[in-house]
Every structure is written in C-alpha cells, then in structure tokens.
N, C-alpha and C. Protein backbone atom coordinates (compact mmCIF):
# COMPACT_ATOMS: atom_id res chain seq x y z
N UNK A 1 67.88 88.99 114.72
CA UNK A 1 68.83 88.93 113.60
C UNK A 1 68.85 90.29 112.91
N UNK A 2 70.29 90.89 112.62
CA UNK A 2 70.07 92.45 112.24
C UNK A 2 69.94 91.91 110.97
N UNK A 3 69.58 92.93 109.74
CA UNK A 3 69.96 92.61 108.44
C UNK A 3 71.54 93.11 107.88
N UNK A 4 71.94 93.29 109.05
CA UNK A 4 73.64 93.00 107.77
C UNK A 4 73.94 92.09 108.54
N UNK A 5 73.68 91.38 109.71
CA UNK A 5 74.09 89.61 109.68
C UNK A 5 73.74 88.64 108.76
N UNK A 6 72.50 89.12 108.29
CA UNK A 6 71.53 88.72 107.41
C UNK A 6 72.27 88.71 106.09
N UNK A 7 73.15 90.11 105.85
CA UNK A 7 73.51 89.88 104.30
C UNK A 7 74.97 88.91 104.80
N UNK A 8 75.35 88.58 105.55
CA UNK A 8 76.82 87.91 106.06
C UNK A 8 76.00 86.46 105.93
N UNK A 9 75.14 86.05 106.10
CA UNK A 9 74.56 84.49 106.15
C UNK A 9 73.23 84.57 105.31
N UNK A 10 73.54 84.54 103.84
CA UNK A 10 71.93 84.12 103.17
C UNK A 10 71.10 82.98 103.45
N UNK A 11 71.67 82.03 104.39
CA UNK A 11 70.71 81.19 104.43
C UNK A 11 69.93 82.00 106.06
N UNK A 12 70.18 82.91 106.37
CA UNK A 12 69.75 83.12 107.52
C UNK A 12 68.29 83.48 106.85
N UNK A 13 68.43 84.31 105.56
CA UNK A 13 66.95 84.49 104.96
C UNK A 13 65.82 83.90 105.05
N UNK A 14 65.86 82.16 105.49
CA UNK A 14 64.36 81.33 105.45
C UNK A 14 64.15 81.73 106.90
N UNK A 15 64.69 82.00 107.92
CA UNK A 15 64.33 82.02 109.37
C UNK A 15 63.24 82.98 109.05
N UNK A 16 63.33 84.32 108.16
CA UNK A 16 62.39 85.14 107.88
C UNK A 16 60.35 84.63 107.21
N UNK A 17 60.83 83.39 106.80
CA UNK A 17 59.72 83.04 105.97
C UNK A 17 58.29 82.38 106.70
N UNK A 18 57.32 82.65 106.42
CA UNK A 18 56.18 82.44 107.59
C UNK A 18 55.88 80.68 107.49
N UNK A 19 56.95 79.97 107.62
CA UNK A 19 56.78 78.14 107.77
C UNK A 19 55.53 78.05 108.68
N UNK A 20 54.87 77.07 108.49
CA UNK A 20 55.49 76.31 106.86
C UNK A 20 54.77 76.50 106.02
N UNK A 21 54.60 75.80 104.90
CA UNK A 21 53.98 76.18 103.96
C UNK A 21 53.09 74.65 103.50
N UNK A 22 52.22 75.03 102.37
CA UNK A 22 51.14 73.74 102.28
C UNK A 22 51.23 73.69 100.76
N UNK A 23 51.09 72.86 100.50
CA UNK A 23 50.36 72.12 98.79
C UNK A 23 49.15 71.17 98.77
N UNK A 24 48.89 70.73 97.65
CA UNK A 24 47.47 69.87 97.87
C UNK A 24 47.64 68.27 98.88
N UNK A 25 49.01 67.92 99.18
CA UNK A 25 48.94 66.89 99.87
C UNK A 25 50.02 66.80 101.14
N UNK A 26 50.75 67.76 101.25
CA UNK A 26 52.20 68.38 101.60
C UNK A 26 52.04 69.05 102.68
N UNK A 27 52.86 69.20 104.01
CA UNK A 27 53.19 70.15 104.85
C UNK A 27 54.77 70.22 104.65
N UNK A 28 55.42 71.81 104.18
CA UNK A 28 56.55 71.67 104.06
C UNK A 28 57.26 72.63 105.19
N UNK A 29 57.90 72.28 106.46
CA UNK A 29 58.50 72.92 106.95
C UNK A 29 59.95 72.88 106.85
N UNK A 30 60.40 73.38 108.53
CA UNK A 30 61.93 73.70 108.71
C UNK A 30 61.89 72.17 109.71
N UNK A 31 63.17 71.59 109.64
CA UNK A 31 63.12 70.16 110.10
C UNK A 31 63.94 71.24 111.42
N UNK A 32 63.55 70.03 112.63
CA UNK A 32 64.33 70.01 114.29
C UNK A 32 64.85 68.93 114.50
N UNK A 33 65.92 69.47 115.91
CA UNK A 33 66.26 67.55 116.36
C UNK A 33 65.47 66.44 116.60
N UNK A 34 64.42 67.02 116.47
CA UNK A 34 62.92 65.58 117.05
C UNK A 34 63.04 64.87 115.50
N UNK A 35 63.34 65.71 114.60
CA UNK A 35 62.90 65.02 112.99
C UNK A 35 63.96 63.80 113.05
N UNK A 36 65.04 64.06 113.25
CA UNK A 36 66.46 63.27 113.20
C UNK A 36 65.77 61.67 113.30
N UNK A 37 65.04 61.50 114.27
CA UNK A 37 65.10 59.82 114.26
C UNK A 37 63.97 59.37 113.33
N UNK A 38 63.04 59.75 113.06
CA UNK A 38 62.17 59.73 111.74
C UNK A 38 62.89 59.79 110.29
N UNK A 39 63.40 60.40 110.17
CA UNK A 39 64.06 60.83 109.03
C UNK A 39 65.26 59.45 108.94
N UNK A 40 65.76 58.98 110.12
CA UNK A 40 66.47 58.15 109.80
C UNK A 40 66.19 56.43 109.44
N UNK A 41 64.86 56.22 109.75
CA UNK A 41 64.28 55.29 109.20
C UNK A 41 64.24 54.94 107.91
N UNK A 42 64.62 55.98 106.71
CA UNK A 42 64.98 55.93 105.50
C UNK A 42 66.05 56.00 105.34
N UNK A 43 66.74 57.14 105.89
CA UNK A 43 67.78 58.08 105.17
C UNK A 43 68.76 56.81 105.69
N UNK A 44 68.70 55.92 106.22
CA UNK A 44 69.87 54.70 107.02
C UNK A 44 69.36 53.53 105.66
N UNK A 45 68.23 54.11 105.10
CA UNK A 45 68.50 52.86 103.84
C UNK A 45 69.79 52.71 103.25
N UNK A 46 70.28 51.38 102.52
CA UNK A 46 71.04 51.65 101.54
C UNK A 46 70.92 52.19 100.19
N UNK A 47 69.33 52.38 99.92
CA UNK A 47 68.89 52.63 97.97
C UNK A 47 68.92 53.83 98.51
N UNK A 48 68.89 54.87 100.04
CA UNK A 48 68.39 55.85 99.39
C UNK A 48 69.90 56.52 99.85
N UNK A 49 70.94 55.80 100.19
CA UNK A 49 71.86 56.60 100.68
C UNK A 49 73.05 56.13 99.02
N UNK A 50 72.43 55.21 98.84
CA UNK A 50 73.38 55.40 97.40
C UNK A 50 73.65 56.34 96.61
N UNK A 51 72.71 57.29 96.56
CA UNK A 51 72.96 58.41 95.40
C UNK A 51 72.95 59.75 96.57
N UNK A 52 72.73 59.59 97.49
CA UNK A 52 73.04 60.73 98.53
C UNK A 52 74.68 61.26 98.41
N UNK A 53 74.75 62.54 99.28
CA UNK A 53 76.38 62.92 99.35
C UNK A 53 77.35 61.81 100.66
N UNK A 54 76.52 61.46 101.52
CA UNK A 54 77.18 60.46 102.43
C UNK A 54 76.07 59.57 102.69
N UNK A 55 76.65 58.15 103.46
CA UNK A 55 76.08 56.75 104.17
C UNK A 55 76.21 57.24 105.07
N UNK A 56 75.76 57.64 106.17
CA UNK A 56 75.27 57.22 107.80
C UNK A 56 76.01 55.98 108.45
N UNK A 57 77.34 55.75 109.17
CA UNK A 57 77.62 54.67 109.69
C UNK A 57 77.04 54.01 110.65
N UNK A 58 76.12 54.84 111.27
CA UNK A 58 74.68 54.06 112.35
C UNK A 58 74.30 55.26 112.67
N UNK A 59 72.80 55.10 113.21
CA UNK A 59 72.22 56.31 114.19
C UNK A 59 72.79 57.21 114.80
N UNK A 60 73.91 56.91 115.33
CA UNK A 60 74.71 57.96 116.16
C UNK A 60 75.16 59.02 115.08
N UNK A 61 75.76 58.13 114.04
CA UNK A 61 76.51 58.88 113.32
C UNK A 61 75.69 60.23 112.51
N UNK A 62 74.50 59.70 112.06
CA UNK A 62 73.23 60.51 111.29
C UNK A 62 73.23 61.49 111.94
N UNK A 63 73.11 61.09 113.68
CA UNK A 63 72.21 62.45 114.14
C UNK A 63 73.07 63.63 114.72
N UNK A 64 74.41 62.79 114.78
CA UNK A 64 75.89 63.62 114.58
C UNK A 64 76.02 64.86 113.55
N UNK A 65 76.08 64.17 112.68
CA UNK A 65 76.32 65.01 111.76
C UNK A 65 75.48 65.58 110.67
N UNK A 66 74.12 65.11 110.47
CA UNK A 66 72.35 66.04 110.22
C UNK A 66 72.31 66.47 111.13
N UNK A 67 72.65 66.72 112.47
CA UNK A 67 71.84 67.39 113.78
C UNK A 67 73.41 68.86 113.66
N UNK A 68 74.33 68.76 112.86
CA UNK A 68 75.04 69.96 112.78
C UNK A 68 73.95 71.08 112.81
N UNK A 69 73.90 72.39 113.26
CA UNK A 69 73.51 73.48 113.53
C UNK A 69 73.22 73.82 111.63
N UNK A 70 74.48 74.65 111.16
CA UNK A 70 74.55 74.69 109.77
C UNK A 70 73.78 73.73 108.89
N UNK A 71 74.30 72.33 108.73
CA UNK A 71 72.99 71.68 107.75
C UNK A 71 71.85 71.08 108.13
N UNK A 72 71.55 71.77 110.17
CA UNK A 72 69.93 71.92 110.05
C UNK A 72 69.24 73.12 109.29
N UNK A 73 69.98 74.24 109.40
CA UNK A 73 69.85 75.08 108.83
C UNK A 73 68.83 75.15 107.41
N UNK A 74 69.32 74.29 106.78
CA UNK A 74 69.15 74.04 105.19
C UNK A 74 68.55 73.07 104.83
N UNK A 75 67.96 72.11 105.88
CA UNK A 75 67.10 71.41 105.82
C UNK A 75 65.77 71.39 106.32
N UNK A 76 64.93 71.17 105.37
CA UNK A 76 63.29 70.94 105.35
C UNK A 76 63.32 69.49 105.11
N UNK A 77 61.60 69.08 106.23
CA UNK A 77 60.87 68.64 105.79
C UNK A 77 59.33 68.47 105.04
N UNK A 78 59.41 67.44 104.70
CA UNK A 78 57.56 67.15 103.85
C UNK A 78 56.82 66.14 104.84
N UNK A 79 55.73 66.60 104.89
CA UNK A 79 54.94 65.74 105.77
C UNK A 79 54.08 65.46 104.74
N UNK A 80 53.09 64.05 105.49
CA UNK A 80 51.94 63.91 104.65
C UNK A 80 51.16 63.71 105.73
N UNK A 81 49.80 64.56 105.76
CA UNK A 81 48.82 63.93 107.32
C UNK A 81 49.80 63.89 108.43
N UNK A 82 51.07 64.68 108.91
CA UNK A 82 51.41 64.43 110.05
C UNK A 82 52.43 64.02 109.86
N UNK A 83 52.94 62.77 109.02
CA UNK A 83 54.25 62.12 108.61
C UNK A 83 54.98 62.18 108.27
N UNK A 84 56.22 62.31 108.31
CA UNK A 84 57.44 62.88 107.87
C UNK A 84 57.98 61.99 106.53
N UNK A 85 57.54 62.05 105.15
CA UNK A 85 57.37 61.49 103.82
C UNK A 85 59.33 61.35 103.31
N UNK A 86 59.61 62.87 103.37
CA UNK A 86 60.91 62.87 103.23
C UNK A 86 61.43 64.18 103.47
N UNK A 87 62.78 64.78 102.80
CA UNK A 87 63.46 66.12 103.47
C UNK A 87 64.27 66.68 102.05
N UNK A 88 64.03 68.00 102.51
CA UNK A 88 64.63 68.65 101.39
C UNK A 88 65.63 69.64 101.81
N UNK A 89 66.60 69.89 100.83
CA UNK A 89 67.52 71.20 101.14
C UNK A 89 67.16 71.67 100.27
N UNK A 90 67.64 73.29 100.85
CA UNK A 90 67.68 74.51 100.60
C UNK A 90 68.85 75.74 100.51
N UNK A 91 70.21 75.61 100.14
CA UNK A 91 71.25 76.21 100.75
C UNK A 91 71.16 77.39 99.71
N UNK A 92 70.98 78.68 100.26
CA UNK A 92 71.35 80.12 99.13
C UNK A 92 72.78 80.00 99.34
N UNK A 93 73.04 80.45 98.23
CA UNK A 93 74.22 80.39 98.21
C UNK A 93 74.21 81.81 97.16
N UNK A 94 75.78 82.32 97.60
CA UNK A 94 75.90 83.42 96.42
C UNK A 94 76.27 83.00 94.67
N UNK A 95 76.02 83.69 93.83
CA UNK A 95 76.34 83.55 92.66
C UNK A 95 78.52 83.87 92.60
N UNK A 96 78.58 82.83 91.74
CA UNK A 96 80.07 83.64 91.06
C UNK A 96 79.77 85.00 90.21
N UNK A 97 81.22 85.79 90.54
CA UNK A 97 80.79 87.09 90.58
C UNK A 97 82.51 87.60 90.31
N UNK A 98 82.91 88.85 89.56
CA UNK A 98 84.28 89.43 89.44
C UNK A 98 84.35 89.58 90.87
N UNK A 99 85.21 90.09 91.55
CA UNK A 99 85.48 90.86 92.85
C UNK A 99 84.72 92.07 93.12
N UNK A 100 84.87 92.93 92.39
CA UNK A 100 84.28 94.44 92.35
C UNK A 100 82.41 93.94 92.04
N UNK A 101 82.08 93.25 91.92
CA UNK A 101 80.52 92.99 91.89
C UNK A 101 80.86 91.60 93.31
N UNK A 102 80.59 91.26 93.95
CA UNK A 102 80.64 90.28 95.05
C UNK A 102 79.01 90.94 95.58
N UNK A 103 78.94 91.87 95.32
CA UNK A 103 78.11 92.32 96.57
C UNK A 103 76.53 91.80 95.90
N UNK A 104 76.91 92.08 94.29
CA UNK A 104 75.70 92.00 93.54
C UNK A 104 75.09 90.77 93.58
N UNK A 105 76.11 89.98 93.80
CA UNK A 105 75.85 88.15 93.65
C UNK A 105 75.39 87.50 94.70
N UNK A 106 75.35 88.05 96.07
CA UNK A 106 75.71 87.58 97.08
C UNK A 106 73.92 86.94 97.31
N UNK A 107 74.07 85.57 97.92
CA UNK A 107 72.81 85.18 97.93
C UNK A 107 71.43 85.35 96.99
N UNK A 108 71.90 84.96 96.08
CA UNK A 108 71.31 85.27 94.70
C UNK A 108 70.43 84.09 94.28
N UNK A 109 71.19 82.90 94.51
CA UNK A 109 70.71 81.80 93.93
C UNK A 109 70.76 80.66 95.21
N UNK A 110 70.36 79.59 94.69
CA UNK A 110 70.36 78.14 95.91
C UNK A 110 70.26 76.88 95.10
N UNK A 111 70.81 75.84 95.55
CA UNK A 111 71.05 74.11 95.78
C UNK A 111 70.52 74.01 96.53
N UNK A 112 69.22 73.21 95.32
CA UNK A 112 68.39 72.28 95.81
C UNK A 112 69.17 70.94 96.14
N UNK A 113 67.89 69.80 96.93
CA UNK A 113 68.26 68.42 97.36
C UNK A 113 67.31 67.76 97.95
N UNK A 114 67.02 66.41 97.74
CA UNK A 114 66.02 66.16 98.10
C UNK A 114 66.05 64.77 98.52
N UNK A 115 65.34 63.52 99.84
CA UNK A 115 65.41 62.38 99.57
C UNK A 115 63.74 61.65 100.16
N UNK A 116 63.80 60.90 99.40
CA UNK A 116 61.80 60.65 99.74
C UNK A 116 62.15 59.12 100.82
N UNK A 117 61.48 58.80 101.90
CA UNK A 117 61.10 57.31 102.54
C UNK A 117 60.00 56.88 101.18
N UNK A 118 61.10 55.24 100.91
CA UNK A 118 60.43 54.55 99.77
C UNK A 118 59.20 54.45 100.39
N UNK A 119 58.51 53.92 101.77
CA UNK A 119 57.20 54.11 101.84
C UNK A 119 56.37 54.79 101.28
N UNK A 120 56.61 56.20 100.77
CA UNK A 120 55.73 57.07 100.30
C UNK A 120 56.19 57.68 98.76
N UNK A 121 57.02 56.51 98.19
CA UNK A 121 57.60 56.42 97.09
C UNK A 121 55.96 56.55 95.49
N UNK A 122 56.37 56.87 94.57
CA UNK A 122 55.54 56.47 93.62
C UNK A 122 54.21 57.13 93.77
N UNK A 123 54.21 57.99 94.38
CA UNK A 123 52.62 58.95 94.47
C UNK A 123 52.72 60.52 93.71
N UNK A 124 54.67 60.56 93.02
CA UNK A 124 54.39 62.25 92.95
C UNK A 124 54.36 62.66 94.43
N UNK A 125 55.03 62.48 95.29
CA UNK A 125 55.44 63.48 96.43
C UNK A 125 56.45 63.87 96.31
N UNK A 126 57.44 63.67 96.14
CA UNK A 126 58.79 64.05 96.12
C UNK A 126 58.55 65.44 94.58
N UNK A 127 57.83 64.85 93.54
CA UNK A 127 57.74 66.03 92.69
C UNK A 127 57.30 67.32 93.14
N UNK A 128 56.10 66.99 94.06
CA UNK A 128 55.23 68.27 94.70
C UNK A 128 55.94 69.02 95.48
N UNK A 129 56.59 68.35 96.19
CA UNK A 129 57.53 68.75 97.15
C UNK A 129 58.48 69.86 96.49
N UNK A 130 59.21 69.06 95.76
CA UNK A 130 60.26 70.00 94.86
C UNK A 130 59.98 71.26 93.80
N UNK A 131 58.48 70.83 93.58
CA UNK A 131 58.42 72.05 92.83
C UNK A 131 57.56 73.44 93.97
N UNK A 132 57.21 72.74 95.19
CA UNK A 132 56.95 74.17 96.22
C UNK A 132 58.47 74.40 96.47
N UNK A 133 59.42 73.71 96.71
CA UNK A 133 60.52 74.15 96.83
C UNK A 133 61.15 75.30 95.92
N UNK A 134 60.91 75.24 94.79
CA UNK A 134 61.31 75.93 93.94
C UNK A 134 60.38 77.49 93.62
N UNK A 135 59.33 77.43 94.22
CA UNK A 135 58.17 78.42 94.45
C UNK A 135 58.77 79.45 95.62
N UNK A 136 59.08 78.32 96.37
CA UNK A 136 59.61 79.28 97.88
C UNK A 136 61.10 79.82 97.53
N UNK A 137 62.18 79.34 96.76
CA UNK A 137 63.18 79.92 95.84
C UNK A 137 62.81 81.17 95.74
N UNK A 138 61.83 81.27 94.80
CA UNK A 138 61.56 82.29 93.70
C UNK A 138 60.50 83.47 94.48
N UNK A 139 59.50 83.06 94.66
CA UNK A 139 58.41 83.79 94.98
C UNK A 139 58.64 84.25 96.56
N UNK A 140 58.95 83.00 97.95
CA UNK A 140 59.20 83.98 98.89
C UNK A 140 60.85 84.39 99.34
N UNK A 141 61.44 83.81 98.57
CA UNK A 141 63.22 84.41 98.75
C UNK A 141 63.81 85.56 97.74
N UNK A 142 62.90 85.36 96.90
CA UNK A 142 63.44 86.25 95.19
C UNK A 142 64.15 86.09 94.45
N UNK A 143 65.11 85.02 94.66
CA UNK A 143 66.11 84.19 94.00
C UNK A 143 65.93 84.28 92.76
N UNK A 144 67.14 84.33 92.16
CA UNK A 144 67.45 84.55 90.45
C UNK A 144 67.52 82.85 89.78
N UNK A 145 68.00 82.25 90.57
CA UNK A 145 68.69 80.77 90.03
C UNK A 145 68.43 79.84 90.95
N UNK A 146 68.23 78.62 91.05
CA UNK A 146 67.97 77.64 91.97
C UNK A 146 68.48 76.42 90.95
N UNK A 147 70.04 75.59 91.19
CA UNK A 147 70.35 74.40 90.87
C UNK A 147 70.22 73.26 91.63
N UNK A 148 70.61 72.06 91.00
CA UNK A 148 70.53 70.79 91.44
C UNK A 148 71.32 70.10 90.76
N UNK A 149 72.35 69.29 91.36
CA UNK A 149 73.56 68.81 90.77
C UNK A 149 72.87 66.56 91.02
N UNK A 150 73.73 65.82 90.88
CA UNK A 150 73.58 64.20 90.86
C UNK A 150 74.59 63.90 90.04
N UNK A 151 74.47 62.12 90.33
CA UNK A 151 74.71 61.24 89.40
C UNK A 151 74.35 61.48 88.35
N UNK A 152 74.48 61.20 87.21
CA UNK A 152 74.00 60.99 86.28
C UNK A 152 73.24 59.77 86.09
N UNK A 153 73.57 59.08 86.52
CA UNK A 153 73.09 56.96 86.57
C UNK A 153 71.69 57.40 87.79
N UNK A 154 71.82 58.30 88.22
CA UNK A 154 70.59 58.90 89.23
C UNK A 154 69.12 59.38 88.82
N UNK A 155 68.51 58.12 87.50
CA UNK A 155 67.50 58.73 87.10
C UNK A 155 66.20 59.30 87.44
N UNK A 156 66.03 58.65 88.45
CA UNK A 156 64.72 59.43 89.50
C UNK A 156 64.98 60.44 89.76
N UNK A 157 66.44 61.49 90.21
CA UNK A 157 66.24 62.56 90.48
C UNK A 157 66.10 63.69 89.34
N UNK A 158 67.02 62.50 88.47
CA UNK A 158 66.83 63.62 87.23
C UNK A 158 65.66 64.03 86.39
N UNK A 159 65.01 63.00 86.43
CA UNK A 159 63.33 63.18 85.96
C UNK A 159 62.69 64.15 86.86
N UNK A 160 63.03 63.95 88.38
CA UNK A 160 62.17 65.01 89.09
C UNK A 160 62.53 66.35 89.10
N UNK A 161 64.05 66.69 88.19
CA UNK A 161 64.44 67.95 87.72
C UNK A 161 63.92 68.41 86.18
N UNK A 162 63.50 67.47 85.48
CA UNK A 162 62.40 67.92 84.43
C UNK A 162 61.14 67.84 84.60
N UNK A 163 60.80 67.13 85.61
CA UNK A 163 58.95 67.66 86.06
C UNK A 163 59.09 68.86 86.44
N UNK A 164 59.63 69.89 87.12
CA UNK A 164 59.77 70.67 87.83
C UNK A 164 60.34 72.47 86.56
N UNK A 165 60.37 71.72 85.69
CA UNK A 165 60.93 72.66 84.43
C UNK A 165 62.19 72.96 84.86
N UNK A 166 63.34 72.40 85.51
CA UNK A 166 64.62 72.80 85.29
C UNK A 166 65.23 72.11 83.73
N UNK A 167 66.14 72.45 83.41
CA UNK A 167 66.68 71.73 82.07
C UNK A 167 68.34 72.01 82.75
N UNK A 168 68.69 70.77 81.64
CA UNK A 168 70.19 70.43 82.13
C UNK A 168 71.27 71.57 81.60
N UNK A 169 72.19 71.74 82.09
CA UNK A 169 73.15 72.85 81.97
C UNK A 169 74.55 72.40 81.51
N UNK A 170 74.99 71.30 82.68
CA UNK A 170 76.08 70.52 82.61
C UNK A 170 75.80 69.13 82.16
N UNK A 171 76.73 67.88 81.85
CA UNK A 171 77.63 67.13 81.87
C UNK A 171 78.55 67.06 81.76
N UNK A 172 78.93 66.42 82.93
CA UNK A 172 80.48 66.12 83.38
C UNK A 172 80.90 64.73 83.26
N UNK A 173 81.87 64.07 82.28
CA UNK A 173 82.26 63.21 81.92
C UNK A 173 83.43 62.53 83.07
N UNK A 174 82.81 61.07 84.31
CA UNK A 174 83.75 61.32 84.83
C UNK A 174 84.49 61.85 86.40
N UNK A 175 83.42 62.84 86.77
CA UNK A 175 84.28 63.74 87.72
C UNK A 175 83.80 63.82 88.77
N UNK A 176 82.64 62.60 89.11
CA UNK A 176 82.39 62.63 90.27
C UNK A 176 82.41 60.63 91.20
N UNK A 177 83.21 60.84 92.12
CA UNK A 177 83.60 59.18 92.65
C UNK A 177 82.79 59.04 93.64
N UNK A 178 82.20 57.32 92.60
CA UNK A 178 80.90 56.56 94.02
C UNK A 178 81.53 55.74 94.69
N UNK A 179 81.15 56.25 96.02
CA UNK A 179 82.10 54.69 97.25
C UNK A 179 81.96 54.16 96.47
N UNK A 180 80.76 53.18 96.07
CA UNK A 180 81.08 51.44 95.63
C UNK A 180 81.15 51.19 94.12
N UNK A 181 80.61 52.44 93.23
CA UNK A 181 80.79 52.25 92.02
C UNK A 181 81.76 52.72 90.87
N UNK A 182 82.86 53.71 91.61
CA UNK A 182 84.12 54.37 91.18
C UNK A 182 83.52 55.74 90.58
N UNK A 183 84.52 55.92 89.33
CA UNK A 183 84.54 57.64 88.53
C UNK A 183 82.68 57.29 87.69
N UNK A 184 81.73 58.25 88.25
CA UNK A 184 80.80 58.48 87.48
C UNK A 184 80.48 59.73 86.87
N UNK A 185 79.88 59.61 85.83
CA UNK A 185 79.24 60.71 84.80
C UNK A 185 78.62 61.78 85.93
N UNK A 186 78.53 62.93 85.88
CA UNK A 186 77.58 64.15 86.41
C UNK A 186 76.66 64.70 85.96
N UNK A 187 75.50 64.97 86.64
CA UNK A 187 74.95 66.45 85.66
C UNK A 187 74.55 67.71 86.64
N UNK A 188 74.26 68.70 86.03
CA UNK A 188 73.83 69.90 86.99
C UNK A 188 72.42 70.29 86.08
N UNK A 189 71.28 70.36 87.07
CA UNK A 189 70.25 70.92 85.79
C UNK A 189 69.97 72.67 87.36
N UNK A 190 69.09 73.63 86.07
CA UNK A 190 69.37 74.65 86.88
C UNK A 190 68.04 75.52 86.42
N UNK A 191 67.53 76.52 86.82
CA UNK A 191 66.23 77.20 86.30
C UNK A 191 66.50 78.47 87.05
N UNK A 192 66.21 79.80 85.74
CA UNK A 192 66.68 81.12 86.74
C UNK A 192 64.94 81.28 86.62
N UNK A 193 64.44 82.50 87.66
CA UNK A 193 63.40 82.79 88.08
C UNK A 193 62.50 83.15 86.64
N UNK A 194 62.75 84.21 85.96
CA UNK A 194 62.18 84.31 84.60
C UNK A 194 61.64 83.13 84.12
N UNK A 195 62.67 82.27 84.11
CA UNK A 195 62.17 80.76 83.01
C UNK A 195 60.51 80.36 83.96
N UNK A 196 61.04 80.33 85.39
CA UNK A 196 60.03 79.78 85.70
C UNK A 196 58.67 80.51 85.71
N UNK A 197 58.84 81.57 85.55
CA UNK A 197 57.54 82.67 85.58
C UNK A 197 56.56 82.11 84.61
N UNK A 198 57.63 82.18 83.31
CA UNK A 198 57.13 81.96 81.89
C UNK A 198 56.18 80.81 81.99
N UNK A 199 56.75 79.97 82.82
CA UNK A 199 55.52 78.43 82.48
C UNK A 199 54.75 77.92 83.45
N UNK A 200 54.34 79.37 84.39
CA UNK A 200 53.44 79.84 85.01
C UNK A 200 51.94 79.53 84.58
C-alpha cells in the first residue's frame, strides 16, 4: 500500500496497526470471513438487530452483505478467552471542511459502533471494548474526533457513550425512521482527542 493510496482511503490506515490489541479481559482484532458465522449467532437476534442500522433477512443475507470487502474493512472484533463476545466499527472518515482546506480534514476523525452477544451481556465488555476502541482512535491513529450517533430510546448504547467520556453534541427531534417503530428522536455524542487526554 503506497501512502498516497493511503491518503485516498483513511480507513486503509488500521491495515497499518500491529492487531490486535489486548485489555484486562479483551482480545480486540480485525474480524475475517471465518468471523461471519459466529458473529451471526447474535447479530440474527431480534433485540440486538433492533437498534442496529439493518435486520439480516437470514444467514445468507448477513454474510452477503457483512462479508462486503469495504464494511469488513471497518469491522473489529472482541474476543473473550478465544470467543467472539461481540464486534465493533471503526470507519475514519474525513472531517467537514471549506474546499480550499479538504486536505486538512481528510481522515481526521471516525464513527464508532458497536454490538455485544447477550451471552456475554452485563459484565462491562462492551464498555472495555469501546473505550480501547477509542484509545486506538486517538493514541494509535491520531485522530482529532471519534463520534457515535443512535436512537435515542437506545439507552444501553448511550450510557456506554458516557462511560467512555464522550458527551452528547446533538439531538435530533424526529429524524431518524425505525422499521417497526416509525419517526424516532436521535442523538450524536462525540469526544475530540484533547478531551480525552485530559481524563487520562
């Protein structure tokens, strides 16, 4: 990979990073097609695909369209002892920017995402998880900003965006539609690198 393909695709940046990485209970890597049918033992729930961006219409369909090239890309998993607990994204993305600065913005920041197997629900994994996520943001990408958007009615994730010291930025009254539950409330919570230094 040259580095001006590199500046053309910021997410090409994690291919660079020495995966995976560890916490006190955590193996966090880069997920493969082997993860796909593990991962779908949850991710084919209905509680956990409710507040997700899509439902899975069966196995085929999951490994269809998670097994895309691009949003393997941007997906990690968490292991525990070996086990695949749950999966996280990672997408850099560039900052908004005038035209004449584009260059300054470009892969600056990233959207987070995250979904835990209720099996390994209620231990603080999904927190641990998210806040090495946000370590590897900052400390091995250099990232300025790292958001996380939801439901609003989505209170588990949003709590796991204030364990993690993000604070909320947005509400959106409204502007985002659930298959089964219609027009819901939004929020975006967000943390630039500084903040997080500070509560270091």
């Amino acid at each position: 990979m040259t580095s001006s393909s590199m500046i053309e695709n910021p997410q090409a940046r994690l291919d660079t990073l020495p995966w995976p990485f560890h916490t006190e209970r955590l193996t966090i890597r880069r997920s493969t097609v082997d993860d796909l049918e593990p991962m779908w033992s949850y991710r084919g729930l209905p509680e956990i695909s409710k507040w997700t961006s899509w439902r899975p219409a069966d196995q085929q369909d999951w490994k269809t369209y998670q097994g895309d090239p691009a949003r393997m890309a941007r997906t990690l998993v968490f292991e525990q002892e070996g086990v695949i607990a749950g999966d996280l994204m990672l997408m850099v993305q560039d900052a908004w920017a005038q035209r004449e600065a584009t260059g300054r913005a470009r892969g600056t920041q990233a959207e987070l995402g995250w979904a835990v197997d209720p099996a390994f629900g209620g231990q603080g994994l999904v927190t641990e998880a998210v806040r090495e996520l946000v370590r590897i943001a900052f400390e091995e990408l250099g990232l300025r900003r790292v958001l996380a958007s939801a439901f609003a009615d989505n209170k588990r994730s949003t709590r796991i965006m204030e364990r993690v010291g993000m604070r909320r930025e947005a509400y959106s009254v409204k502007e985002s539609f659930h298959r089964d539950l219609g027009w819901l409330d939004g929020i975006e919570y967000a943390l630039l690198a500084d903040e997080w230094r500070s509560q270091a």
